[in-house]
Structure formats: C-alpha cells, structure tokens
PDB file of N, CA and C in Angstrom:
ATOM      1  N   UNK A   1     -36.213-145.915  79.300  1.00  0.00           N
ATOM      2  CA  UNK A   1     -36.611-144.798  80.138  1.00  0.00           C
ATOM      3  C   UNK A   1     -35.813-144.846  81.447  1.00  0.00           C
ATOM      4  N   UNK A   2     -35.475-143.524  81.615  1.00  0.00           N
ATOM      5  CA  UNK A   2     -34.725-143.752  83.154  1.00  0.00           C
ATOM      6  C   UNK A   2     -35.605-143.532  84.078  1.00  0.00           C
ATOM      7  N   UNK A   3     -34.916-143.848  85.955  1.00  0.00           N
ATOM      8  CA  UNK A   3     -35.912-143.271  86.604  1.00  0.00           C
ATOM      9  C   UNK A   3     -35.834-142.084  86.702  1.00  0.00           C
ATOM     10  N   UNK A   4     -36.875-141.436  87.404  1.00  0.00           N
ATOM     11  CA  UNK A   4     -36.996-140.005  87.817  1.00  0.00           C
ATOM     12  C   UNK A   4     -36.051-139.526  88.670  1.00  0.00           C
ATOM     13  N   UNK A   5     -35.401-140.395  89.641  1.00  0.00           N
ATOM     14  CA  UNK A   5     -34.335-139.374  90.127  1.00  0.00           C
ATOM     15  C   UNK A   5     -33.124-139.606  89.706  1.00  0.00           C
ATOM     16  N   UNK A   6     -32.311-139.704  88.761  1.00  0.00           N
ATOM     17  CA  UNK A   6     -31.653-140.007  87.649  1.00  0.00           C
ATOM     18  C   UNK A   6     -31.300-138.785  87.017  1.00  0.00           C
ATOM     19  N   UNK A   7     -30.286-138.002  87.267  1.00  0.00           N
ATOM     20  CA  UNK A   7     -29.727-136.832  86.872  1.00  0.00           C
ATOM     21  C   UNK A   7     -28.681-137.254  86.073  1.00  0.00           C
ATOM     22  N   UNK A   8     -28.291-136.202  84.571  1.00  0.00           N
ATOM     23  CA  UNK A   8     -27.054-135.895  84.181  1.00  0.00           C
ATOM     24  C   UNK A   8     -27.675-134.667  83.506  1.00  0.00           C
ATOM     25  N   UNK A   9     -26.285-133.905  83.713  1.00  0.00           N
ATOM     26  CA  UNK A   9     -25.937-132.719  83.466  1.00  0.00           C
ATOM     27  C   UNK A   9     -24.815-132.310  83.806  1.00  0.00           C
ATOM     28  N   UNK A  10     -24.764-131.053  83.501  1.00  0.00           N
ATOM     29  CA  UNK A  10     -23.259-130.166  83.648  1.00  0.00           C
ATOM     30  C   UNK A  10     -23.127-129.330  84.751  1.00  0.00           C
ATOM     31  N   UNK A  11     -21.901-129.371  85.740  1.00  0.00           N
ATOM     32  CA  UNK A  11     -22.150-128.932  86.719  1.00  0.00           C
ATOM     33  C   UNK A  11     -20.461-127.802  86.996  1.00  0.00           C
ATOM     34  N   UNK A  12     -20.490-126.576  87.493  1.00  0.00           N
ATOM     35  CA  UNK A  12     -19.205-126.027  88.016  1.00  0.00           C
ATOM     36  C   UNK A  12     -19.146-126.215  89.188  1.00  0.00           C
ATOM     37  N   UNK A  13     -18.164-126.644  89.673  1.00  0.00           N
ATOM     38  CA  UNK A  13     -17.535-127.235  91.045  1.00  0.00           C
ATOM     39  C   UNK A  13     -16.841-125.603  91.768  1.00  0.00           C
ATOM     40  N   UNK A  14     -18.150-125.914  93.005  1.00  0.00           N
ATOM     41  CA  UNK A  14     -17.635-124.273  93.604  1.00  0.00           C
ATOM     42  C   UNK A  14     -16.508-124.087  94.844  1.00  0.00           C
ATOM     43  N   UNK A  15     -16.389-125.825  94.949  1.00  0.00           N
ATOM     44  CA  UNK A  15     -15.335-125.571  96.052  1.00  0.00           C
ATOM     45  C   UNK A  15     -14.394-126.562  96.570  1.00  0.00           C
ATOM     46  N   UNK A  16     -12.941-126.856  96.817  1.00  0.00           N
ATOM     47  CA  UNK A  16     -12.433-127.907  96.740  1.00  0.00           C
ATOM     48  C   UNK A  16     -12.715-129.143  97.022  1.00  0.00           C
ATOM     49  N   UNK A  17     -12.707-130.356  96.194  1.00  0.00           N
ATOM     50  CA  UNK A  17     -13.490-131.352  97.038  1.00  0.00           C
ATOM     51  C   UNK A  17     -12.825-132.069  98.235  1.00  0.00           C
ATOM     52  N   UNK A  18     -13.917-132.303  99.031  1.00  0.00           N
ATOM     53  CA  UNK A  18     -12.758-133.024 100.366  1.00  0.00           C
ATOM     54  C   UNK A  18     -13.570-133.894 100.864  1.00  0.00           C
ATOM     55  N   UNK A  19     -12.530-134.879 101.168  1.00  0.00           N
ATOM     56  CA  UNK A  19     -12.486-136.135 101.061  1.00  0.00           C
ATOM     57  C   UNK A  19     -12.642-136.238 103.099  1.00  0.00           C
ATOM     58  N   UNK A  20     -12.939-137.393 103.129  1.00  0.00           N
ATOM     59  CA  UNK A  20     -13.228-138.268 103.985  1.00  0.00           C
ATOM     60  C   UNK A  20     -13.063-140.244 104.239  1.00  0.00           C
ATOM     61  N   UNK A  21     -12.399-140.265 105.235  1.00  0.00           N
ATOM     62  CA  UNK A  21     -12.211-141.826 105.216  1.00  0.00           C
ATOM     63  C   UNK A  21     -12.930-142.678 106.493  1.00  0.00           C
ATOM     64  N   UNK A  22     -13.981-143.578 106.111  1.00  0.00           N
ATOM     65  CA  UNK A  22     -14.255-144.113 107.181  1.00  0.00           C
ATOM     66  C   UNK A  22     -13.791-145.167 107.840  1.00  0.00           C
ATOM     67  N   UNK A  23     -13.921-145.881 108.693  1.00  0.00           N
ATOM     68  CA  UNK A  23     -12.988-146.937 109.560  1.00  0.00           C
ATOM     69  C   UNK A  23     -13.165-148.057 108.573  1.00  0.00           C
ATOM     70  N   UNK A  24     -14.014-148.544 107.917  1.00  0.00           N
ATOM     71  CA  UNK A  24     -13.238-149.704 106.653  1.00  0.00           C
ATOM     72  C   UNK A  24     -12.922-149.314 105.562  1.00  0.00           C
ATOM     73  N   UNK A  25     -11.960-147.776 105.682  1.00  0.00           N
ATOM     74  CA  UNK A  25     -11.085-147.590 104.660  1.00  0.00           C
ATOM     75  C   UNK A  25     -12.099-147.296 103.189  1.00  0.00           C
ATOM     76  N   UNK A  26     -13.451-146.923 103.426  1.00  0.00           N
ATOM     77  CA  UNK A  26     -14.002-146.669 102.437  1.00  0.00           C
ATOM     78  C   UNK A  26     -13.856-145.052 101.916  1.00  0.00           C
ATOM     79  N   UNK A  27     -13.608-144.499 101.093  1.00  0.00           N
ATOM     80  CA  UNK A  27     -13.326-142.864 100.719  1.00  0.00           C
ATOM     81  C   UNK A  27     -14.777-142.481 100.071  1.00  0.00           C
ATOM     82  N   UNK A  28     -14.875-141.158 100.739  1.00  0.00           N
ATOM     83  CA  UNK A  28     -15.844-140.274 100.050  1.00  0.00           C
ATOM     84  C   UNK A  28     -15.668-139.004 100.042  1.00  0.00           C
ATOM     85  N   UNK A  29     -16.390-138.566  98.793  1.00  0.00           N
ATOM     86  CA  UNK A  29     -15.694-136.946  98.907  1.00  0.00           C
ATOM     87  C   UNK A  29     -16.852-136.438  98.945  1.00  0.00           C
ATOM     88  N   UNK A  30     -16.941-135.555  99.222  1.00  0.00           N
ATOM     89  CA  UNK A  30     -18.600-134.221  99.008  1.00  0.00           C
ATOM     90  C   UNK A  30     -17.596-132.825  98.513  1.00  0.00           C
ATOM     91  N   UNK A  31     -18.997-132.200  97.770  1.00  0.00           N
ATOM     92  CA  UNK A  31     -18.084-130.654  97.436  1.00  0.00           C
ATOM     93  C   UNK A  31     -19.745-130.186  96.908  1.00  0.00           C
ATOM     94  N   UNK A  32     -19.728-128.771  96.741  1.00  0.00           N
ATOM     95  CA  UNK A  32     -21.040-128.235  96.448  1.00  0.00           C
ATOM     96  C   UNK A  32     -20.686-127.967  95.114  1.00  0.00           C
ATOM     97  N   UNK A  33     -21.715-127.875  94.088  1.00  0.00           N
ATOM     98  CA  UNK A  33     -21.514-127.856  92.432  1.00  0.00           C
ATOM     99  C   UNK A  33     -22.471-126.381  92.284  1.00  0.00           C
ATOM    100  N   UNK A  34     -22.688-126.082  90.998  1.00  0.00           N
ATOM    101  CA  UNK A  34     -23.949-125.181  90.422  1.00  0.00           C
ATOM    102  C   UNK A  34     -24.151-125.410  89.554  1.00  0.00           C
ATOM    103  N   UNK A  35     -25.877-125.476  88.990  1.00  0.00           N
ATOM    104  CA  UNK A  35     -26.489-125.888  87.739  1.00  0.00           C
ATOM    105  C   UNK A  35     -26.706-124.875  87.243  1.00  0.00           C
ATOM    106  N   UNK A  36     -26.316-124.407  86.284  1.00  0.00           N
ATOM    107  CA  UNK A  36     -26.591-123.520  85.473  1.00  0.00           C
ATOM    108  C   UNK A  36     -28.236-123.592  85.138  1.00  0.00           C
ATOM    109  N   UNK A  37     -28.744-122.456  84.786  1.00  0.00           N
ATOM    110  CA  UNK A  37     -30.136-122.308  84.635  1.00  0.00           C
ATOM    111  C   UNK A  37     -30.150-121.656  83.117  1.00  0.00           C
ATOM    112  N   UNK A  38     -31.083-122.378  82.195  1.00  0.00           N
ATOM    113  CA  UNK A  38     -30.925-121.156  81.023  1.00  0.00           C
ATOM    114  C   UNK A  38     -32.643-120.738  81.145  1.00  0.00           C
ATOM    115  N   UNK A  39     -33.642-120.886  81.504  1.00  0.00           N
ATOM    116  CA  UNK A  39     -34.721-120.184  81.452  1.00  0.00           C
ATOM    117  C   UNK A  39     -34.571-119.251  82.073  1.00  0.00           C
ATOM    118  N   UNK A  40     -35.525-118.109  81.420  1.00  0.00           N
ATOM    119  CA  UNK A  40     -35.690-116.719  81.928  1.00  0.00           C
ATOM    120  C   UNK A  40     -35.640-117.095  83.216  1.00  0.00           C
ATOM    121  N   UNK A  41     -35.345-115.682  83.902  1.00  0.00           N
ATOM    122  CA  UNK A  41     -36.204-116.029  85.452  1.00  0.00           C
ATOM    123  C   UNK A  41     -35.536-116.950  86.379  1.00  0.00           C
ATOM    124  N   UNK A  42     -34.906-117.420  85.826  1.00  0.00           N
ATOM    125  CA  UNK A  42     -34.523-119.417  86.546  1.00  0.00           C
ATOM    126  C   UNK A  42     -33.062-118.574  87.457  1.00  0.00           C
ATOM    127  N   UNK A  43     -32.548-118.663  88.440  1.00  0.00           N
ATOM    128  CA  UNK A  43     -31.142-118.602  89.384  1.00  0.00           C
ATOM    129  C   UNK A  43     -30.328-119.992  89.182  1.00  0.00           C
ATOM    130  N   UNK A  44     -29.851-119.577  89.244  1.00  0.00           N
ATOM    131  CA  UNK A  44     -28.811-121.226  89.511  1.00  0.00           C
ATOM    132  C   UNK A  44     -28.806-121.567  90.374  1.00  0.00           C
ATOM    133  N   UNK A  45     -28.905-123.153  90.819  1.00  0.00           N
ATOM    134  CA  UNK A  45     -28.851-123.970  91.821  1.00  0.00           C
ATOM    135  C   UNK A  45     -27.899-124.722  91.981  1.00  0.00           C
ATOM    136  N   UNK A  46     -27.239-124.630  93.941  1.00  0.00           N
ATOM    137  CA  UNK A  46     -26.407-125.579  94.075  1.00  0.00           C
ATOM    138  C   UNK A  46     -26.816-126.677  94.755  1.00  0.00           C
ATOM    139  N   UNK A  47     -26.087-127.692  94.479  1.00  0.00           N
ATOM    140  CA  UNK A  47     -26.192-128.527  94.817  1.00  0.00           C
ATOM    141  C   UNK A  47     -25.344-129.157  95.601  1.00  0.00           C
ATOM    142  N   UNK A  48     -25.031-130.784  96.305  1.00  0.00           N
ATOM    143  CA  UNK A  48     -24.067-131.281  97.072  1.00  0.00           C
ATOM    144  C   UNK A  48     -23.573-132.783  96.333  1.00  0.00           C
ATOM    145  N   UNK A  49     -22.670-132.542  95.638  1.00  0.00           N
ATOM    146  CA  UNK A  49     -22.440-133.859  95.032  1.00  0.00           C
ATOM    147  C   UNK A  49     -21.367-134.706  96.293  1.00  0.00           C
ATOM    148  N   UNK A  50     -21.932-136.236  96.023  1.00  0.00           N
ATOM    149  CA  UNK A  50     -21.196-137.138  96.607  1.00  0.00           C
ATOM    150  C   UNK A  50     -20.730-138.260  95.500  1.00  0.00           C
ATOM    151  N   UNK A  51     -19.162-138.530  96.166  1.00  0.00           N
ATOM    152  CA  UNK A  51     -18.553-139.526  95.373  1.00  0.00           C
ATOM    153  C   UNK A  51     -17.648-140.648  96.298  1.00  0.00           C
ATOM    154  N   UNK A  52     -18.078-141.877  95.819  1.00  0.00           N
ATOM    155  CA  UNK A  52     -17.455-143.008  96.760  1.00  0.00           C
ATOM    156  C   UNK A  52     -16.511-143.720  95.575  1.00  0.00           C
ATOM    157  N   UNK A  53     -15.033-144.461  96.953  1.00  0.00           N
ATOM    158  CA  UNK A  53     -14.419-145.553  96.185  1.00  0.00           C
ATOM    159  C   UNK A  53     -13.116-144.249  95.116  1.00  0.00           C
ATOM    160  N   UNK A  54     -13.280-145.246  93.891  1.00  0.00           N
ATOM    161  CA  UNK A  54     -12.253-144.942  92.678  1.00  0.00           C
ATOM    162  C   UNK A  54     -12.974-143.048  92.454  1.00  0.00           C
ATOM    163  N   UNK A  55     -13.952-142.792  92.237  1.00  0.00           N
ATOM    164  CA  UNK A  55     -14.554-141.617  91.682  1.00  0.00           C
ATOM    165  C   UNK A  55     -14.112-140.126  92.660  1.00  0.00           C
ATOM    166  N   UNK A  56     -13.731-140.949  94.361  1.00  0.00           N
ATOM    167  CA  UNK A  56     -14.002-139.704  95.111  1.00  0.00           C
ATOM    168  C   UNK A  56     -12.346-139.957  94.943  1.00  0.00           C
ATOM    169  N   UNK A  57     -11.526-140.296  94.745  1.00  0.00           N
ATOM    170  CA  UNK A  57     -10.300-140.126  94.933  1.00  0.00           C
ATOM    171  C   UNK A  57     -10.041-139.157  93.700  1.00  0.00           C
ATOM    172  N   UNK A  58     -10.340-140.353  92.215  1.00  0.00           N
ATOM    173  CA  UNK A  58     -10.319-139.122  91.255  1.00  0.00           C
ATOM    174  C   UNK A  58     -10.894-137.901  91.477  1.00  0.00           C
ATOM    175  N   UNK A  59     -11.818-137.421  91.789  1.00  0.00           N
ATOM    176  CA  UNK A  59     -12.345-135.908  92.134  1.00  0.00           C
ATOM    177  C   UNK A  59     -11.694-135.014  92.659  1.00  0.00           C
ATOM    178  N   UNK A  60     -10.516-135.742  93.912  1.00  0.00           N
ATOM    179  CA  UNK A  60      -9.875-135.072  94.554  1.00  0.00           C
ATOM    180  C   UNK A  60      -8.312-134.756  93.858  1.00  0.00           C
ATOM    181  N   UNK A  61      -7.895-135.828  92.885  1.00  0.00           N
ATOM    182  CA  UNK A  61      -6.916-135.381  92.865  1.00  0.00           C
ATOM    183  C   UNK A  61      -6.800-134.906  91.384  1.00  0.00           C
ATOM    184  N   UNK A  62      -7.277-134.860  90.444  1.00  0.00           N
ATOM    185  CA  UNK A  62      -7.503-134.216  89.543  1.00  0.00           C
ATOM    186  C   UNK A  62      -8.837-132.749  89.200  1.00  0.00           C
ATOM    187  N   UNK A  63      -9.494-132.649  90.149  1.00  0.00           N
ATOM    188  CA  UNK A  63     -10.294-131.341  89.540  1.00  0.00           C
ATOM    189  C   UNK A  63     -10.634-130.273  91.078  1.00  0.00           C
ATOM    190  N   UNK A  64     -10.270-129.533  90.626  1.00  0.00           N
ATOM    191  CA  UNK A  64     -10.404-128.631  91.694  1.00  0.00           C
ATOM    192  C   UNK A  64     -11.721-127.472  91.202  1.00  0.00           C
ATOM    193  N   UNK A  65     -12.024-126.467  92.312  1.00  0.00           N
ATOM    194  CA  UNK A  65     -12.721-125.094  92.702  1.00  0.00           C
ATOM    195  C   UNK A  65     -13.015-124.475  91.226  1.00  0.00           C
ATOM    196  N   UNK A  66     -13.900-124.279  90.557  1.00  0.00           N
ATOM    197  CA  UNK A  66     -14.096-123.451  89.022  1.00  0.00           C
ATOM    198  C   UNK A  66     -13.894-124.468  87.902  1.00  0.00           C
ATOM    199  N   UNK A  67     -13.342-125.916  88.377  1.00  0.00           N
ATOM    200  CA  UNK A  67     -13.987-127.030  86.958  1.00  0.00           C
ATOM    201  C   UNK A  67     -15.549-127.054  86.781  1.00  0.00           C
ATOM    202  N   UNK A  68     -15.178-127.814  85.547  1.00  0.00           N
ATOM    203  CA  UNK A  68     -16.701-128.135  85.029  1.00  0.00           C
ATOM    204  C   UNK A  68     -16.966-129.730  84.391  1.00  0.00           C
ATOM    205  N   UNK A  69     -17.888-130.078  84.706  1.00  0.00           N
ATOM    206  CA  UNK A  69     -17.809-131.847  84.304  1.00  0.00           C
ATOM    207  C   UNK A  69     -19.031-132.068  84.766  1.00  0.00           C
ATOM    208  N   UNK A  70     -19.582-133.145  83.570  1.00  0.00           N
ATOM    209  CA  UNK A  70     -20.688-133.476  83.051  1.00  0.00           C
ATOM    210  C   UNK A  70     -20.781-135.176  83.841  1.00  0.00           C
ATOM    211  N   UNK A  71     -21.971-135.021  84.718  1.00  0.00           N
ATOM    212  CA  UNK A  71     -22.125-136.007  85.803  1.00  0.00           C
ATOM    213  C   UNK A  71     -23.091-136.744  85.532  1.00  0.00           C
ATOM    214  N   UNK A  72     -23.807-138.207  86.180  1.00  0.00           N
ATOM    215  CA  UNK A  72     -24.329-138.743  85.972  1.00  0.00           C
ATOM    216  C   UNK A  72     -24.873-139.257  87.594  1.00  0.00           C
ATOM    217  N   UNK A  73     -25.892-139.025  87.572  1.00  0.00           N
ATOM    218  CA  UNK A  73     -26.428-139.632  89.397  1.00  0.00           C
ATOM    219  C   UNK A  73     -27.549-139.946  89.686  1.00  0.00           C
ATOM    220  N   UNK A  74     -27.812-139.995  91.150  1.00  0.00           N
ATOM    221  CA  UNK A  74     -29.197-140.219  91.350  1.00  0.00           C
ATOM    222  C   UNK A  74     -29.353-139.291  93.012  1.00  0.00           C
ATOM    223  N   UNK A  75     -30.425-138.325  92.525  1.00  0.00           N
ATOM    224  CA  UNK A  75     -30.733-137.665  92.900  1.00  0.00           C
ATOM    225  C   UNK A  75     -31.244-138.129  94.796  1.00  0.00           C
ATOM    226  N   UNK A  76     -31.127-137.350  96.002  1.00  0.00           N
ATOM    227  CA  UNK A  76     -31.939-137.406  96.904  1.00  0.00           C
ATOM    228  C   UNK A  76     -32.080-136.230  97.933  1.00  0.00           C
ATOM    229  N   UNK A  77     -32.894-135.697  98.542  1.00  0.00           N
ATOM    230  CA  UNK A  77     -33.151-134.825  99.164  1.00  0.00           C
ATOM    231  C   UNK A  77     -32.471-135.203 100.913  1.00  0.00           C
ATOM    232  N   UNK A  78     -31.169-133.846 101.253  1.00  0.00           N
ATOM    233  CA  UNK A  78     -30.649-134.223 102.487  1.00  0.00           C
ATOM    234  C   UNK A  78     -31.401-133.385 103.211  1.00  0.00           C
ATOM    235  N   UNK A  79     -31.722-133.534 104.758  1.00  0.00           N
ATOM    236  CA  UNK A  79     -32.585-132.800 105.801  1.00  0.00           C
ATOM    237  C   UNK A  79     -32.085-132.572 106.380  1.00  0.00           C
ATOM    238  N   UNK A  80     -31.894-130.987 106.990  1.00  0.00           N
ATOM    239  CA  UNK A  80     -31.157-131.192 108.854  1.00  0.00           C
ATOM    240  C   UNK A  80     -32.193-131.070 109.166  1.00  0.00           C
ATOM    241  N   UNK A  81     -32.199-131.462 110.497  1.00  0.00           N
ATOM    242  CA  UNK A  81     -33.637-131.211 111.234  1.00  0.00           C
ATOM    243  C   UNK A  81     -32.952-130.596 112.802  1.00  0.00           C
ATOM    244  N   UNK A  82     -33.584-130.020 112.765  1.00  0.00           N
ATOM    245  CA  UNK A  82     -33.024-128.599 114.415  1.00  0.00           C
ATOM    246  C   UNK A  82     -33.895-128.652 115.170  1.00  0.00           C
ATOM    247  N   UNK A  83     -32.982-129.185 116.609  1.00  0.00           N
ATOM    248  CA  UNK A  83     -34.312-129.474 117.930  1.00  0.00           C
ATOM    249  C   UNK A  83     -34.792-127.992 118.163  1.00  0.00           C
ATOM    250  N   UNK A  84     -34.710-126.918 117.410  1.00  0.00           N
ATOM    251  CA  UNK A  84     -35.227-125.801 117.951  1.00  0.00           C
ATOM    252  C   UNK A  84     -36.340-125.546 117.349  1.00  0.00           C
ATOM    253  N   UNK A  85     -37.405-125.032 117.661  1.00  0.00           N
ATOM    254  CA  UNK A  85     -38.452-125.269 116.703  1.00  0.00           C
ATOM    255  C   UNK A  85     -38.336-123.844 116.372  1.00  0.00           C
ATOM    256  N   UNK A  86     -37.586-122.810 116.360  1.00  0.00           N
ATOM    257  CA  UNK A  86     -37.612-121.302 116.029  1.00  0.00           C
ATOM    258  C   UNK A  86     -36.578-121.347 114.498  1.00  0.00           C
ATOM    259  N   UNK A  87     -35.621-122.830 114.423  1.00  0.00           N
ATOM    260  CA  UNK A  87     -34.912-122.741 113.411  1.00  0.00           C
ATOM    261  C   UNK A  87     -35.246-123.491 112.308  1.00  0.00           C
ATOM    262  N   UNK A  88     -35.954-123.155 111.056  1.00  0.00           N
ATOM    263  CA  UNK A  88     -36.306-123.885 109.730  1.00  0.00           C
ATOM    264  C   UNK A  88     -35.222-124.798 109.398  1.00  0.00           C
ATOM    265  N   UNK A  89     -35.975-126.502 109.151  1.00  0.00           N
ATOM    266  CA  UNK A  89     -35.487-127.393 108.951  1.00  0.00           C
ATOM    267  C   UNK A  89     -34.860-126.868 107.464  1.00  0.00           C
ATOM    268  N   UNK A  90     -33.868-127.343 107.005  1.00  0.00           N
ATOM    269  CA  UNK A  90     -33.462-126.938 105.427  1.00  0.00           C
ATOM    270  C   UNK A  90     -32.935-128.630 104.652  1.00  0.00           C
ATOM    271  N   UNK A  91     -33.701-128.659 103.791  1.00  0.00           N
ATOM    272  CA  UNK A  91     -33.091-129.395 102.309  1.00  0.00           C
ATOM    273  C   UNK A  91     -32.324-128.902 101.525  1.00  0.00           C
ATOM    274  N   UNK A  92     -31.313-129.913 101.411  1.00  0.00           N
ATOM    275  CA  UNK A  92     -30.821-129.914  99.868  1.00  0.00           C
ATOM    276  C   UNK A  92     -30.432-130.955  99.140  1.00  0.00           C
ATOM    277  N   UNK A  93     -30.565-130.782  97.772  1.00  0.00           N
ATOM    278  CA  UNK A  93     -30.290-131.677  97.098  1.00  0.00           C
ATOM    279  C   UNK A  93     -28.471-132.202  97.114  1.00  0.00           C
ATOM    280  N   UNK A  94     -28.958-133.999  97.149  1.00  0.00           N
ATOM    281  CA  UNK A  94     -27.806-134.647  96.937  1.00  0.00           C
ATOM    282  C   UNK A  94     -27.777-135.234  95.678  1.00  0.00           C
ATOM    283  N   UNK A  95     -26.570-135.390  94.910  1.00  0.00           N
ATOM    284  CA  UNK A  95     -26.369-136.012  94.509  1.00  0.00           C
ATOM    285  C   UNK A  95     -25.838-137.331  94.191  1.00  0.00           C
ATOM    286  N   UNK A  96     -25.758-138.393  94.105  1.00  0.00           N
ATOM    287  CA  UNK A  96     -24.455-139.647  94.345  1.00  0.00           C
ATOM    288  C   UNK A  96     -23.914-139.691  92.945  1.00  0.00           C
ATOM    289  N   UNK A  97     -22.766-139.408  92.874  1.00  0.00           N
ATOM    290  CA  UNK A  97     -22.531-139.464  91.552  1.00  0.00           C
ATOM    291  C   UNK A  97     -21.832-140.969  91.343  1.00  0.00           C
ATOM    292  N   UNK A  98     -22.119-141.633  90.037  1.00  0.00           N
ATOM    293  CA  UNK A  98     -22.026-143.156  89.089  1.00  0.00           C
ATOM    294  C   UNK A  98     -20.964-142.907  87.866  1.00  0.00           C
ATOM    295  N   UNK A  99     -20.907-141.396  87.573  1.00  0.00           N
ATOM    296  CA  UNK A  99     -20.157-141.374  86.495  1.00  0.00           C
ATOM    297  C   UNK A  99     -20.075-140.245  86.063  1.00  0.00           C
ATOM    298  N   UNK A 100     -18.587-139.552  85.751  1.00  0.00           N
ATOM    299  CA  UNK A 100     -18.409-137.721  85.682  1.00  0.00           C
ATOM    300  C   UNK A 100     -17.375-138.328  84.451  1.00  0.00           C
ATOM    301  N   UNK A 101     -17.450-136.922  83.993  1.00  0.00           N
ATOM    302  CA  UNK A 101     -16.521-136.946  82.634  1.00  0.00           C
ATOM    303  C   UNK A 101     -15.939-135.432  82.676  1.00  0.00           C
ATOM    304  N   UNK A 102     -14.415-134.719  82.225  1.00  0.00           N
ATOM    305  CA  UNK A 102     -14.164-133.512  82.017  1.00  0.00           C
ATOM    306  C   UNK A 102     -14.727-132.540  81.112  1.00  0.00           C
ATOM    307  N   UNK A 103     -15.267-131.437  81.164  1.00  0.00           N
ATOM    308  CA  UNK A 103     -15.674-130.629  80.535  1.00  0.00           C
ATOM    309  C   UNK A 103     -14.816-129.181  80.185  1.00  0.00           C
ATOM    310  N   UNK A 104     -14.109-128.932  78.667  1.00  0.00           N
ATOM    311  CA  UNK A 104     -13.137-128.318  78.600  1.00  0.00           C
ATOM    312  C   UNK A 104     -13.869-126.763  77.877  1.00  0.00           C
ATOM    313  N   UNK A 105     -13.549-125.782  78.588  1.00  0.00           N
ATOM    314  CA  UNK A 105     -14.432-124.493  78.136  1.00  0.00           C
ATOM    315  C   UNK A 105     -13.743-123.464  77.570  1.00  0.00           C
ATOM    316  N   UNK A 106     -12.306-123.636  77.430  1.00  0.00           N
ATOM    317  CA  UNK A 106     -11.541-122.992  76.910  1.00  0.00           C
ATOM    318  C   UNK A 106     -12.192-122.398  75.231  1.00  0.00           C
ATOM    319  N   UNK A 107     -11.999-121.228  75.190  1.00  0.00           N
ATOM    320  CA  UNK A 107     -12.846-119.987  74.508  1.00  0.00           C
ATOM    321  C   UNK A 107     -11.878-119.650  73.409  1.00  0.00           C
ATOM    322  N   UNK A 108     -11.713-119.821  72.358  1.00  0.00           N
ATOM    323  CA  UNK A 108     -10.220-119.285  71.429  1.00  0.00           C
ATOM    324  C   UNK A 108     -10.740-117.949  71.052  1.00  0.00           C
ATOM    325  N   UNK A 109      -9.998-116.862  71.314  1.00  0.00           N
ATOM    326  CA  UNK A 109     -10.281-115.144  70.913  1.00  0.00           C
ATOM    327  C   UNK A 109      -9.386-115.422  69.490  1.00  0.00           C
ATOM    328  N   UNK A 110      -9.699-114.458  68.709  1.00  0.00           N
ATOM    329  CA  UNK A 110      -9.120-114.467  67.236  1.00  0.00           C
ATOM    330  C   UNK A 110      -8.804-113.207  66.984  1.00  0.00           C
TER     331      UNK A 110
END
C-alpha cells in the first residue's frame, strides 16, 4: 500500500521548465503541469511540479511547454500567506517529483 500523498499520473507540461541554482550548487526546476479530469463535471487541475539534482536538469533539457509524461511524487500543499487581510491566502498543490517517464501521443490518421 502506498501512502496517501503519493501521486502518479499523467501530466501536460504548460510551461517551460526553469531551473534554479542554489549556493551549494544544488538544481531545481519548477514548471506548472495539468491533470486531466475524465469525470463528468470534473475541470482540470494544475498543478506545480518540483524537480531536484539529475531529474531537474533532465526536465530542462529534454521536455519542453505541451509534453506529456507520466510522474511519480509526493504530494504537498504550498501557501502564500498575504499580510493584507483584504487578500485571500491561496494553495496549491506541489508536487516533488521521484520519477517521470516520456509519454508519446502521436495519433496515426489513415
């Protein structure tokens, strides 16, 4: 059994990923994804995937804006919180991603 915040699924990558380096040379990338929804009713949700090390480099230099690839993570809820009390705090979901694979969607017309 996995845990509960323990995601895989398939995700389209909505926007280039970009990378970041911190002062001990550690790399991370963030980029926002979308989950497809197949229940009635359901919208699609984006999300914020993060990738450290070997994964965020690959991300960056092989898949760009409109891929698709089947991820593996663990889920956590990010907060801003705004000293204004007139502006709603907002969540969203993070992801850390452990392990992505390519997803090829190419359609053959006949």
């Amino acid at each position: 059994m996995q845990s509960p915040s323990y995601f895989s699924g398939i995700v389209k990558i909505l926007e280039n990923p970009r990378q970041k380096i911190f002062k001990n040379k550690i790399i991370t990338t963030q980029c926002r994804a979308l989950i497809p929804q197949s229940r009635k009713n359901k919208s699609p949700k984006v999300i914020l995937l993060s990738f450290w090390g070997t994964l965020a480099r690959d991300i960056t230099n092989y898949y760009q804006m409109d891929d698709y690839i089947l991820i593996e993570g663990y889920l956590s809820i990010k907060t801003n919180k705004f000293k204004d009390p007139r502006i709603s705090n907002s969540k969203k979901v993070l992801i850390t991603i452990l392990k992505f694979y390519p997803i090829s969607l190419k359609i053959k017309e006949y």
